[in-house]
N, C-alpha and C. Protein backbone atom coordinates (compact mmCIF):
# COMPACT_ATOMS: atom_id res chain seq x y z
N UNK A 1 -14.40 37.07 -23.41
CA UNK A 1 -13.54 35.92 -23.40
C UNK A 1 -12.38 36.19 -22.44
N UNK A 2 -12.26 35.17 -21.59
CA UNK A 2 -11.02 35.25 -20.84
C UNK A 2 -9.57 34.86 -20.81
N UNK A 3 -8.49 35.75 -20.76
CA UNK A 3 -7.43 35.59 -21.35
C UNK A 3 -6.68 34.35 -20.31
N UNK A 4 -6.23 33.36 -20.93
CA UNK A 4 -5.92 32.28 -20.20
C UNK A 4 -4.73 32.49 -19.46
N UNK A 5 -4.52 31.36 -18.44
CA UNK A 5 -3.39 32.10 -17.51
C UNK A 5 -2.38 31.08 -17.62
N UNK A 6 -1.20 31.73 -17.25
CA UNK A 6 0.45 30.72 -17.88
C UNK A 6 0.20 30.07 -16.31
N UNK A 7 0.63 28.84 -16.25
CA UNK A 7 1.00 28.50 -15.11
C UNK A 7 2.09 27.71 -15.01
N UNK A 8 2.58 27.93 -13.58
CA UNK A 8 3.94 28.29 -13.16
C UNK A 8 4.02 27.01 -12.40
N UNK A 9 5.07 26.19 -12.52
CA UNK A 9 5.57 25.20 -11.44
C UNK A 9 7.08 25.38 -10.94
N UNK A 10 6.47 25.51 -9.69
CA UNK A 10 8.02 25.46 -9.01
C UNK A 10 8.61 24.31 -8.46
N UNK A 11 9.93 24.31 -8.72
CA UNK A 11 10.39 23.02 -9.18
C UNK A 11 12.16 23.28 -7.72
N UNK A 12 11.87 22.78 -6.91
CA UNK A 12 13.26 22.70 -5.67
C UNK A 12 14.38 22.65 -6.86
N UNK A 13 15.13 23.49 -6.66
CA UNK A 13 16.40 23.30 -8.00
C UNK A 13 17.92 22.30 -6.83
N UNK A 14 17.43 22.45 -5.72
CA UNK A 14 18.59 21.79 -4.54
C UNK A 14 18.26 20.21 -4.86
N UNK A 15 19.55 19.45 -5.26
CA UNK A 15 19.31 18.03 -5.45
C UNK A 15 19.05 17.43 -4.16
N UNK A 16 18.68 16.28 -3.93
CA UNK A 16 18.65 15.47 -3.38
C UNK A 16 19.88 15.38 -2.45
N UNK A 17 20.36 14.98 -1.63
CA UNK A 17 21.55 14.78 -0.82
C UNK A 17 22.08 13.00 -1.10
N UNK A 18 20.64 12.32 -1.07
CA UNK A 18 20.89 10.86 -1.03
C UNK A 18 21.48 10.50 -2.30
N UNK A 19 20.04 10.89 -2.74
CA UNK A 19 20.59 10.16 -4.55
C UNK A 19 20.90 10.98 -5.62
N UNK A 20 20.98 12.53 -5.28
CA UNK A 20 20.92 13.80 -6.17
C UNK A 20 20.12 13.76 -7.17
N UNK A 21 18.62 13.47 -7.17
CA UNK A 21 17.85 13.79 -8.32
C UNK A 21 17.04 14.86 -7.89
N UNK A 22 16.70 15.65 -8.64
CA UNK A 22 15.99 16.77 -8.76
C UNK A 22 14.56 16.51 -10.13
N UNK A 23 13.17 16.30 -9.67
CA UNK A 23 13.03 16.52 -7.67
C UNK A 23 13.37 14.50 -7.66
N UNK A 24 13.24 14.65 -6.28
CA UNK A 24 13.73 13.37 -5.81
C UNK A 24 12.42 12.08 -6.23
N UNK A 25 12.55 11.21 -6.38
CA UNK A 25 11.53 10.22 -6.76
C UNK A 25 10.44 10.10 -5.65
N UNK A 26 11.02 10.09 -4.41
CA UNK A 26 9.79 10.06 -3.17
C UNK A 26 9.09 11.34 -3.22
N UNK A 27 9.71 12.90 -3.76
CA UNK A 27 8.55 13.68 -3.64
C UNK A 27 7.67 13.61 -4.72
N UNK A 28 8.59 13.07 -5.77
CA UNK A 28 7.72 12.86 -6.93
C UNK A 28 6.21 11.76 -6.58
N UNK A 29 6.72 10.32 -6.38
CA UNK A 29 5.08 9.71 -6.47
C UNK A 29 5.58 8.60 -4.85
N UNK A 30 6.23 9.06 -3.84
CA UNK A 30 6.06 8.52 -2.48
C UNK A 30 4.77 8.56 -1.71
N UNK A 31 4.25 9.52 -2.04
CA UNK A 31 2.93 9.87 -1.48
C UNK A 31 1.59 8.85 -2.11
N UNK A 32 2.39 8.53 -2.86
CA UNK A 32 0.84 7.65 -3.84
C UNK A 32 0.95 6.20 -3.10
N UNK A 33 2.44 5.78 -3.31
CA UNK A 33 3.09 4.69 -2.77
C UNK A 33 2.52 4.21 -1.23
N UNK A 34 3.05 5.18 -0.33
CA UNK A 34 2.83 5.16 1.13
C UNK A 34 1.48 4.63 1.08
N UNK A 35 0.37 5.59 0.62
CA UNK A 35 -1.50 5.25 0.55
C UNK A 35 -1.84 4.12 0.12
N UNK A 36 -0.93 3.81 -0.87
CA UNK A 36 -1.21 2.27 -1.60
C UNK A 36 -0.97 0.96 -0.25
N UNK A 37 -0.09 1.25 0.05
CA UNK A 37 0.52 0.21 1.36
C UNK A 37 -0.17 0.15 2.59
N UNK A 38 -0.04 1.27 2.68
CA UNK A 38 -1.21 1.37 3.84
C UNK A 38 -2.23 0.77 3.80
N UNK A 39 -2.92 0.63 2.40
CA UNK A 39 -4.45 -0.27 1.98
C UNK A 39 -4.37 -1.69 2.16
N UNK A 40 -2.73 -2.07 1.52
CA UNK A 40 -2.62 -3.39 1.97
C UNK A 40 -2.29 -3.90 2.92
N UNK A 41 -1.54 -2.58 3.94
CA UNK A 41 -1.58 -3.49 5.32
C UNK A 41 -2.91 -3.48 6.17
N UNK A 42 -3.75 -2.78 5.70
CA UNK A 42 -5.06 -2.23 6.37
C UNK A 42 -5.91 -3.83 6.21
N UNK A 43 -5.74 -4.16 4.88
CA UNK A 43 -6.04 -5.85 4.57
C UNK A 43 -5.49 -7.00 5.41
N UNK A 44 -4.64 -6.56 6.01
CA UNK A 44 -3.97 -7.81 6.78
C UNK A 44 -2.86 -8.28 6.91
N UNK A 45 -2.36 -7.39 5.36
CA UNK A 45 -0.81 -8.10 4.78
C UNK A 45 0.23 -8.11 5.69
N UNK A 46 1.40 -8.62 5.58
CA UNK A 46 2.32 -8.80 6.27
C UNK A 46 3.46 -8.39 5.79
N UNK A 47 4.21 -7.19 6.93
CA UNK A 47 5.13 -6.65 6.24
C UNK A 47 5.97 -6.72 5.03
N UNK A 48 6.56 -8.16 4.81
CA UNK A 48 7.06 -8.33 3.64
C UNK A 48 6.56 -8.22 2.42
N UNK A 49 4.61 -8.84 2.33
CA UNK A 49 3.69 -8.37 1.11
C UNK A 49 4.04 -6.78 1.23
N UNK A 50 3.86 -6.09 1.71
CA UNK A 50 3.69 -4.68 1.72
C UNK A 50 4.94 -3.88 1.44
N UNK A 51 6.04 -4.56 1.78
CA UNK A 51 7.03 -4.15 1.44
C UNK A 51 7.71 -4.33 -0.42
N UNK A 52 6.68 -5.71 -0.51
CA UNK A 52 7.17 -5.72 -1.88
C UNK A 52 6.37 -5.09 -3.00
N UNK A 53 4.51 -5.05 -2.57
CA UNK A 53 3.73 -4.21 -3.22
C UNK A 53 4.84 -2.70 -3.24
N UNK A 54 5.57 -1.81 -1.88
CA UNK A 54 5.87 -0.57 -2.37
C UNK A 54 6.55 -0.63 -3.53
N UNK A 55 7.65 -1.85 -3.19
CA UNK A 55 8.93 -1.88 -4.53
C UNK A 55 8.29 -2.09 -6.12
N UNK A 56 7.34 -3.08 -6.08
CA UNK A 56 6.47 -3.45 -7.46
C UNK A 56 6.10 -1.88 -7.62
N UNK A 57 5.40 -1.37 -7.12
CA UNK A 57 4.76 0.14 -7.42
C UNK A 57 5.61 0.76 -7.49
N UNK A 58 6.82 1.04 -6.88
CA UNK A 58 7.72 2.40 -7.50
C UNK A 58 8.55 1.49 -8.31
N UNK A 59 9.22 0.48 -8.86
CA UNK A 59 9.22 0.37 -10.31
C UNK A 59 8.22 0.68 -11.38
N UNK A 60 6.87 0.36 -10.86
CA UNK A 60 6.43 0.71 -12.39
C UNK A 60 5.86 2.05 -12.57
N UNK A 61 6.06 3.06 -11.27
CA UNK A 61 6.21 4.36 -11.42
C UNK A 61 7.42 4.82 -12.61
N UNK A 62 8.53 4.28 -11.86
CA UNK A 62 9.70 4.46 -12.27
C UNK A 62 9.62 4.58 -14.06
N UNK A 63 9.09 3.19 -14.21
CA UNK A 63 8.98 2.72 -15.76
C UNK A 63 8.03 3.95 -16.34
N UNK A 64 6.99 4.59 -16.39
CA UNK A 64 6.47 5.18 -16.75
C UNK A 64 6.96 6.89 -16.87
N UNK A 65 7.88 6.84 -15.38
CA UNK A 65 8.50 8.38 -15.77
C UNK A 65 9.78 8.42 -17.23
N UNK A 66 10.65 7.12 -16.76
CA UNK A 66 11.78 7.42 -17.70
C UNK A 66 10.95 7.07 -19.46
């Protein structure tokens, strides 16, 4: 049997400069965001759809972290 292993997350302890959160919300789920938008401008959308799909999506990121 194998003895299971602790695992370790390292976590930037330096806040943010902009908004001082630690970690900052864009490293947190920006990356999911950006891919999402990209799909909808890849569809056709027009900056403003795409701009408001990011905001709809990082609120309800938002909602789910706090």
């Amino acid at each position: 049997m194998k003895a299971e292993e602790d695992t370790v997350y390292v976590v930037d302890p330096t806040p943010c400069e902009l908004c001082g959160q630690v970690p900052n919300d864009w490293k947190s789920f920006g990356e999911e965001i950006f891919e999402e938008c990209e799909g909808v401008e890849g569809k056709g959308a027009e900056y403003q759809a795409s701009h408001f799909h990011a905001y709809k999506l990082y609120t309800c990121f938002r909602l789910v972290v706090l």
